[in-house]
PDB file of N, CA and C in Angstrom:
ATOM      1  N   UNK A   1       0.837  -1.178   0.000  1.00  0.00           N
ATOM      2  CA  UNK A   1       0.000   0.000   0.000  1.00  0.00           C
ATOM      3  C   UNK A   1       0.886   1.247   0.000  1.00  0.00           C
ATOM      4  N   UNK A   2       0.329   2.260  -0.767  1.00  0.00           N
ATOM      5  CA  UNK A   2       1.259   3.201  -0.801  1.00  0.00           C
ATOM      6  C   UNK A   2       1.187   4.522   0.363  1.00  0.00           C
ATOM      7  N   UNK A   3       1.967   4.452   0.648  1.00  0.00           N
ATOM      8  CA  UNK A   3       1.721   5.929   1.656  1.00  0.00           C
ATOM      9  C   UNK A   3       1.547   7.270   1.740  1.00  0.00           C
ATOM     10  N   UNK A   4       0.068   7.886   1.816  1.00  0.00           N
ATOM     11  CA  UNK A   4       0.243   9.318   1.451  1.00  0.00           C
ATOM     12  C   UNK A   4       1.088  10.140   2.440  1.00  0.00           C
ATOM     13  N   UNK A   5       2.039  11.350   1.861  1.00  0.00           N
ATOM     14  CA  UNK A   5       1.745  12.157   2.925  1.00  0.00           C
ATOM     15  C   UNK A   5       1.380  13.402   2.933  1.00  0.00           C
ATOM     16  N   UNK A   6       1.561  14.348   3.978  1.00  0.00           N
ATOM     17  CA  UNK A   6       0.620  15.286   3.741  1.00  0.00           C
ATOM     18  C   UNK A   6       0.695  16.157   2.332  1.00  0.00           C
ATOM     19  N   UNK A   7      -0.533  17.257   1.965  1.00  0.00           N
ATOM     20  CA  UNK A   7      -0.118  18.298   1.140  1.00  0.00           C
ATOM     21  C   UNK A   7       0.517  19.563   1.380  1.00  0.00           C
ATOM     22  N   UNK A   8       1.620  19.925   0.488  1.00  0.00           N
ATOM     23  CA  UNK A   8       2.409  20.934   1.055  1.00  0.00           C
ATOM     24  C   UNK A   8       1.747  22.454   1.492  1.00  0.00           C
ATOM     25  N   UNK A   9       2.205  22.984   2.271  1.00  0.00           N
ATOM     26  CA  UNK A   9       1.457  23.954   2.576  1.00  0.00           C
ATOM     27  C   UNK A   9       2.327  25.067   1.733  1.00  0.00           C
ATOM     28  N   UNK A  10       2.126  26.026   1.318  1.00  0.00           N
ATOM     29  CA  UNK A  10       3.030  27.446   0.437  1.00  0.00           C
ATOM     30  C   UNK A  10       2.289  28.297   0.959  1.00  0.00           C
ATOM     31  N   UNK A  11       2.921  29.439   1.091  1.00  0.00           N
ATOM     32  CA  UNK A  11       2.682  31.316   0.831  1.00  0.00           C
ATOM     33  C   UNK A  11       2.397  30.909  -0.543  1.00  0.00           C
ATOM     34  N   UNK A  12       1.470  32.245  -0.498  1.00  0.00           N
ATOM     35  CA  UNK A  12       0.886  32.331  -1.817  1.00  0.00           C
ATOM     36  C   UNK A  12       1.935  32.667  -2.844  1.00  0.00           C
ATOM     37  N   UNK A  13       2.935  33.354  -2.524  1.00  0.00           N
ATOM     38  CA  UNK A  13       4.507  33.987  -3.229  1.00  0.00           C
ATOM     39  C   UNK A  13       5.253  32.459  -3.628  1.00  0.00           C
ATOM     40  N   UNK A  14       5.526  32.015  -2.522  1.00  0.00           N
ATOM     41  CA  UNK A  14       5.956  30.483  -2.505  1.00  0.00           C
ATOM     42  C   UNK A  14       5.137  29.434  -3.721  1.00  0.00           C
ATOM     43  N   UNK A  15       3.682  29.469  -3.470  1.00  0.00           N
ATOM     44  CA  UNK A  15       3.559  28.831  -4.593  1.00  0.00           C
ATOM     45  C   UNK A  15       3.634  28.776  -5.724  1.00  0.00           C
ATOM     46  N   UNK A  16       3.951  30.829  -5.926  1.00  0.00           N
ATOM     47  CA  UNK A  16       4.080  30.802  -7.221  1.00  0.00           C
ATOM     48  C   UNK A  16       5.548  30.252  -8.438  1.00  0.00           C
ATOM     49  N   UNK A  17       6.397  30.734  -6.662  1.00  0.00           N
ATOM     50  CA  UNK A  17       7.682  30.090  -7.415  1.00  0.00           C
ATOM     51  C   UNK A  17       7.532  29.096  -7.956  1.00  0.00           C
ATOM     52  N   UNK A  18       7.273  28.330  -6.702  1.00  0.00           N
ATOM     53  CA  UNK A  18       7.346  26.697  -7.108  1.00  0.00           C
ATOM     54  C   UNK A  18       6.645  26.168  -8.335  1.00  0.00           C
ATOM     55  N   UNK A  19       5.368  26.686  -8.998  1.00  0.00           N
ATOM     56  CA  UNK A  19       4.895  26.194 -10.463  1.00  0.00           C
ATOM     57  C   UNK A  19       5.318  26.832 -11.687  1.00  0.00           C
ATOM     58  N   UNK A  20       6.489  27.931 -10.987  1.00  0.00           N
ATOM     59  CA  UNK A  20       7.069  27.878 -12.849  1.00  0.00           C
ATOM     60  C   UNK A  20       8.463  26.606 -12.918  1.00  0.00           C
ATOM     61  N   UNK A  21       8.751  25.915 -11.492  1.00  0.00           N
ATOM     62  CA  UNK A  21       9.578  25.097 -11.941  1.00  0.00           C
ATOM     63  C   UNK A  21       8.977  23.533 -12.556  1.00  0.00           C
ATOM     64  N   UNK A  22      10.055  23.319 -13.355  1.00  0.00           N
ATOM     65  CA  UNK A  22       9.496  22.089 -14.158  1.00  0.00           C
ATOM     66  C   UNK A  22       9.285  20.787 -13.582  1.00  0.00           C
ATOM     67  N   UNK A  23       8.362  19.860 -13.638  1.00  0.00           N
ATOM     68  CA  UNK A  23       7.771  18.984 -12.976  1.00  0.00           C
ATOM     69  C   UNK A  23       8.985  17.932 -12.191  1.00  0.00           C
ATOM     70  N   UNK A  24       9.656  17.620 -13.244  1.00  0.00           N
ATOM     71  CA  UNK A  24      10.834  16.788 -13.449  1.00  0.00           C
ATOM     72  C   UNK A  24      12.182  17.598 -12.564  1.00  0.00           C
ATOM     73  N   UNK A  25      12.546  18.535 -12.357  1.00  0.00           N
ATOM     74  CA  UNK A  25      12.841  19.551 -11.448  1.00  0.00           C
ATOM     75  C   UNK A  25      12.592  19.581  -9.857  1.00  0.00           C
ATOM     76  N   UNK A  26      11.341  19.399  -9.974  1.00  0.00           N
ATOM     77  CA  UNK A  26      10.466  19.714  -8.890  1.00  0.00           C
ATOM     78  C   UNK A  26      11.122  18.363  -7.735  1.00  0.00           C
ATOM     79  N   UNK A  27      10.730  16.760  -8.710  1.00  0.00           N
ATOM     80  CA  UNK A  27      10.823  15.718  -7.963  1.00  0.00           C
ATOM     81  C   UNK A  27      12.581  15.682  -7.549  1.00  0.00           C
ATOM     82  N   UNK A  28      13.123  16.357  -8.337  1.00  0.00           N
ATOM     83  CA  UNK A  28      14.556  15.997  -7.974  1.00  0.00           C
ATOM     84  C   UNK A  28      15.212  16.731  -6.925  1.00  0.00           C
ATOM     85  N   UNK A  29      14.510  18.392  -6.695  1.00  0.00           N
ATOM     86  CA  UNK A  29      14.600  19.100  -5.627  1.00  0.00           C
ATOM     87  C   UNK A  29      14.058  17.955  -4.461  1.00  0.00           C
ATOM     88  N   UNK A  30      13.389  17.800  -4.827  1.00  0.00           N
ATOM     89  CA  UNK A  30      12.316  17.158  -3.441  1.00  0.00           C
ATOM     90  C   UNK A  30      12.916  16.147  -2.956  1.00  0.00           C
ATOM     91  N   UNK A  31      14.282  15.222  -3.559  1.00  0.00           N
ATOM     92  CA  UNK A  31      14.972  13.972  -2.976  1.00  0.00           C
ATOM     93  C   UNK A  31      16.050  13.993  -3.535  1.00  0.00           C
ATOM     94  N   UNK A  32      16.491  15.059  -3.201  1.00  0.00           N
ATOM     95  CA  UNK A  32      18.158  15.581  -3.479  1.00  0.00           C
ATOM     96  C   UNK A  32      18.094  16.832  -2.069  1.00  0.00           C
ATOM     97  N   UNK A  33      17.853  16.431  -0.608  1.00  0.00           N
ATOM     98  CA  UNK A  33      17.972  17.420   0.446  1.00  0.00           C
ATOM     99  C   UNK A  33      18.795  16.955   1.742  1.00  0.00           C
ATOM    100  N   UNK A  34      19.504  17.647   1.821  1.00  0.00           N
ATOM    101  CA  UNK A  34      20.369  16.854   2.934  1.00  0.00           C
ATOM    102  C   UNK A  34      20.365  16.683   4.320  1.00  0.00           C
ATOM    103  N   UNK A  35      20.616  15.956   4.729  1.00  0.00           N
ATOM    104  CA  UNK A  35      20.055  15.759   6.250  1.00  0.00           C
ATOM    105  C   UNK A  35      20.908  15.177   7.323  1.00  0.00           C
ATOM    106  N   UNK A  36      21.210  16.564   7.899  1.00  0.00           N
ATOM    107  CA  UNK A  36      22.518  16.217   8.708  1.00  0.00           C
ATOM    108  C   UNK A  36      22.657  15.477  10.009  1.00  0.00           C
ATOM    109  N   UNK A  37      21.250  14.443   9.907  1.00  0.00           N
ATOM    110  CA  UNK A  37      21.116  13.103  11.261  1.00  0.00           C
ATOM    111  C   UNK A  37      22.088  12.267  10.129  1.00  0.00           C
ATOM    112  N   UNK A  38      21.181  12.293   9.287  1.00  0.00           N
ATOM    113  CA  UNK A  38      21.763  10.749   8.310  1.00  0.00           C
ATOM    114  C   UNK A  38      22.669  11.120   7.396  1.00  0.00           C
ATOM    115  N   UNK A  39      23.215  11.943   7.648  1.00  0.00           N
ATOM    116  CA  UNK A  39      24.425  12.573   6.860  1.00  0.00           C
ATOM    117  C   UNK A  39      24.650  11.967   5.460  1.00  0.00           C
ATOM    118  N   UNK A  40      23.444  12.442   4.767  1.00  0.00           N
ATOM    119  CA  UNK A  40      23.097  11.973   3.432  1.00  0.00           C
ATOM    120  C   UNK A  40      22.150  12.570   2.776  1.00  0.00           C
ATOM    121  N   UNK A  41      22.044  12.843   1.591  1.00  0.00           N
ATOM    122  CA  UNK A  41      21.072  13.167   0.711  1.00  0.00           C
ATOM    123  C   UNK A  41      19.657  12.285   0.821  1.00  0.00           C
ATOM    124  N   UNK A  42      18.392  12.923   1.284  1.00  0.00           N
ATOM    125  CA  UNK A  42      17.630  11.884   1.365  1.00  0.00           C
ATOM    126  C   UNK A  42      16.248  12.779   1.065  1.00  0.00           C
ATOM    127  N   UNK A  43      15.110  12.490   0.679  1.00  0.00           N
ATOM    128  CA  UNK A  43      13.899  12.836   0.686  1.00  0.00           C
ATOM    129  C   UNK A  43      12.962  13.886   1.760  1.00  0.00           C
ATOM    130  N   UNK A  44      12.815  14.992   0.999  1.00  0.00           N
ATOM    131  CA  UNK A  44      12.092  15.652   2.344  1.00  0.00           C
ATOM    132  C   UNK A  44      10.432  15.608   2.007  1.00  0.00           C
ATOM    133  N   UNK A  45       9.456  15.514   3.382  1.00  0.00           N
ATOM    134  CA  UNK A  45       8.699  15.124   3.575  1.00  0.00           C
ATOM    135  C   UNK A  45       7.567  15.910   4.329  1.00  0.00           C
ATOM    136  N   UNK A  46       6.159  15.702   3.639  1.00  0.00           N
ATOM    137  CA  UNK A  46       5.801  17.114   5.125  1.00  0.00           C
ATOM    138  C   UNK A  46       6.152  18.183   4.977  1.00  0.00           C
ATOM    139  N   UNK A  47       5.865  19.016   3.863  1.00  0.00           N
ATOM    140  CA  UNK A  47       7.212  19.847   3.955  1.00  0.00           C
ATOM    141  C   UNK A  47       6.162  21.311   3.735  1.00  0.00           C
ATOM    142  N   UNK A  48       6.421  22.482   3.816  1.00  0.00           N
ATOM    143  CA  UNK A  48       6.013  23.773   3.789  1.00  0.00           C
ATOM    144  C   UNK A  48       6.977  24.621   3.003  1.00  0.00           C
ATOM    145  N   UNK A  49       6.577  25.830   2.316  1.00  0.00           N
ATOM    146  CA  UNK A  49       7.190  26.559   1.443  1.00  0.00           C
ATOM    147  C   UNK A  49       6.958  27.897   1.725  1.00  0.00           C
ATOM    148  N   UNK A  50       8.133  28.676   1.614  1.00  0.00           N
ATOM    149  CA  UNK A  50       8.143  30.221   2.053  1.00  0.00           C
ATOM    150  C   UNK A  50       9.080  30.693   1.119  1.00  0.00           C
ATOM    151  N   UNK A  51       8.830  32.027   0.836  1.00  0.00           N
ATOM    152  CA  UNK A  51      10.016  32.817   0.264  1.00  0.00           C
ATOM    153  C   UNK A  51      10.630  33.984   1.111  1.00  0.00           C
ATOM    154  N   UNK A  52      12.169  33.600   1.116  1.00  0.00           N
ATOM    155  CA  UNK A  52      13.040  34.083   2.054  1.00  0.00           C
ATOM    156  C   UNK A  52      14.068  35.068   0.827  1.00  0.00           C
ATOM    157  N   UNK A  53      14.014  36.361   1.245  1.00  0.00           N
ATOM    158  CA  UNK A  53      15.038  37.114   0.069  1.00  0.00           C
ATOM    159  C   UNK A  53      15.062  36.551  -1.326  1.00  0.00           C
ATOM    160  N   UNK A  54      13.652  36.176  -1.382  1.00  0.00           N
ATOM    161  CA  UNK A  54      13.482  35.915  -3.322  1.00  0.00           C
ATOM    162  C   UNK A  54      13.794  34.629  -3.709  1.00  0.00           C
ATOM    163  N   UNK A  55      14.176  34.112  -2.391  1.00  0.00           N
ATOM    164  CA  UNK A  55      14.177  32.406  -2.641  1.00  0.00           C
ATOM    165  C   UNK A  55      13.473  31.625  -2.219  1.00  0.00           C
ATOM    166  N   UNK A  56      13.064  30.324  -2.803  1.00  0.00           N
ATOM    167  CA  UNK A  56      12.004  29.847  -2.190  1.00  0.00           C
ATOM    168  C   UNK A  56      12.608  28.659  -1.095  1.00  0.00           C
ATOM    169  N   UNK A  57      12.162  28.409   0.111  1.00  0.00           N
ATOM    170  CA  UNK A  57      12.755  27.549   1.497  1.00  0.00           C
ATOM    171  C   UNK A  57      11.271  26.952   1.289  1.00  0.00           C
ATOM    172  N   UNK A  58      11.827  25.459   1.570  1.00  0.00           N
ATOM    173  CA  UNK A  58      11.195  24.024   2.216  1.00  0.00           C
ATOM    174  C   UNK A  58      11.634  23.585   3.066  1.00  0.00           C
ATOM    175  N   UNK A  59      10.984  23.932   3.770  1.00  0.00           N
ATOM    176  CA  UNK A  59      10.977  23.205   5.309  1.00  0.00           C
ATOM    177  C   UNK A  59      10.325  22.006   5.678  1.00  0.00           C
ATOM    178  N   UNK A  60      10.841  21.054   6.090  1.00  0.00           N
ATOM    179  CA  UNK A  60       9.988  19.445   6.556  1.00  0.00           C
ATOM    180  C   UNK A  60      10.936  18.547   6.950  1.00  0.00           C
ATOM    181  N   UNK A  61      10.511  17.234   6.992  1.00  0.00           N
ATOM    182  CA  UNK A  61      11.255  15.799   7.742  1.00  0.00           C
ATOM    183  C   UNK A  61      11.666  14.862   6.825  1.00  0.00           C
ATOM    184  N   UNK A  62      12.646  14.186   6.880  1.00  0.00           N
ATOM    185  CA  UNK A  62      13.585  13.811   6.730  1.00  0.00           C
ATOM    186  C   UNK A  62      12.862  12.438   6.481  1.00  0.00           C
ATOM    187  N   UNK A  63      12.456  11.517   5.497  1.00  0.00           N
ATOM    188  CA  UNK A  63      11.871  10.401   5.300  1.00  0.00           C
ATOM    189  C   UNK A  63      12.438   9.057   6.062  1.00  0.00           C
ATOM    190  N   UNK A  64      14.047   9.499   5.914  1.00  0.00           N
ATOM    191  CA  UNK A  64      14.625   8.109   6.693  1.00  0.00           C
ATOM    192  C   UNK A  64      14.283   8.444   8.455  1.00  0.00           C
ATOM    193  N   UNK A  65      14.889   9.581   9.126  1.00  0.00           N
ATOM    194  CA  UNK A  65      14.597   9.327  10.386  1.00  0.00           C
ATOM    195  C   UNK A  65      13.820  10.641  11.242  1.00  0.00           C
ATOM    196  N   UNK A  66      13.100  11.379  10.254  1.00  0.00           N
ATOM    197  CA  UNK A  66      11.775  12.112  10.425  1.00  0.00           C
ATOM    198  C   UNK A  66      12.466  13.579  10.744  1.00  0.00           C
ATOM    199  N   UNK A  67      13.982  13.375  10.802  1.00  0.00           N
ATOM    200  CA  UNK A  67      14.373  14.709  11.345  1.00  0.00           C
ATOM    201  C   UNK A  67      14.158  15.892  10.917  1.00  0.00           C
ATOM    202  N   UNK A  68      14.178  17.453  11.387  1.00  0.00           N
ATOM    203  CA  UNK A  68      13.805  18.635  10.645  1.00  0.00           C
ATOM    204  C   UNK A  68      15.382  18.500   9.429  1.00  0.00           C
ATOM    205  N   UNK A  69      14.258  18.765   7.974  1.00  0.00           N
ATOM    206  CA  UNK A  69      15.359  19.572   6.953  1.00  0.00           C
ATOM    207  C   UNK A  69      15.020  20.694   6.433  1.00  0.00           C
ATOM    208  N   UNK A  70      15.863  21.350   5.392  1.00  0.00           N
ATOM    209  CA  UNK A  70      15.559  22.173   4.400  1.00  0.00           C
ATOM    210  C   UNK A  70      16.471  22.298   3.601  1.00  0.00           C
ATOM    211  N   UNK A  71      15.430  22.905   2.729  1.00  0.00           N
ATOM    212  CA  UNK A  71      15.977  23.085   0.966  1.00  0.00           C
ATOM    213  C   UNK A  71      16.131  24.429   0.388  1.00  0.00           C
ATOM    214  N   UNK A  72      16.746  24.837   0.400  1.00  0.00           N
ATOM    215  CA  UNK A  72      16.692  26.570  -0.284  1.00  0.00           C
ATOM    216  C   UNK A  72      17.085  26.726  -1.886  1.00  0.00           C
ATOM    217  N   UNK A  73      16.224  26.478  -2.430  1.00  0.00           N
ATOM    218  CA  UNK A  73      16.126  26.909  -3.721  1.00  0.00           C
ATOM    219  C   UNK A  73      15.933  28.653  -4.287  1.00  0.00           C
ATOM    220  N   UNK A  74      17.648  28.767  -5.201  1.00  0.00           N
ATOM    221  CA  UNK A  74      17.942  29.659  -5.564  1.00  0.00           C
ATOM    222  C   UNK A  74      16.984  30.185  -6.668  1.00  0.00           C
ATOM    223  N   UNK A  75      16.089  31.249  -6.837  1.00  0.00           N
ATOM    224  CA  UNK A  75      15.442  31.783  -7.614  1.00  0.00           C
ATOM    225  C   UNK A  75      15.852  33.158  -8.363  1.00  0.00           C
ATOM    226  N   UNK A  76      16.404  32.311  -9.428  1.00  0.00           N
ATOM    227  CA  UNK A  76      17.913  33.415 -10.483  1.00  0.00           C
ATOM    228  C   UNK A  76      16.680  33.985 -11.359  1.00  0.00           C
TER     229      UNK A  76
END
């Protein structure tokens, strides 16, 4: 069975970033985030979206051991 999890929450600014990036983009941001329990590149999860100085930040947990991560995607 597959596991949902939640839907991301965005600022309205935040979401807009996030749908001009490309789908294929999107999934590779999303499990390319690093996580300095498991000191590894791993899947973030749960996650929320804000824009910080014109960039967009994901904030959420860490799929292998739930820990807080984030992602700061540069918006050139």
């Amino acid at each position: 069975m597959m596991r949902v999890e939640s839907i991301p929450k965005f600022t309205d600014s935040a979401s807009r970033l996030w749908e001009v990036v490309p789908l294929e983009r999107q999934k590779s941001l999303l499990s390319n985030v690093w996580c300095g329990k498991c000191r590894h590149e791993v899947t973030i999860a749960n996650f929320t979206g804000v824009v910080k100085a014109g960039d967009l930040l994901l904030v959420g947990k860490c799929t292998e051991c739930r820990d807080d991560v984030a992602k700061l995607i540069a918006m050139v």
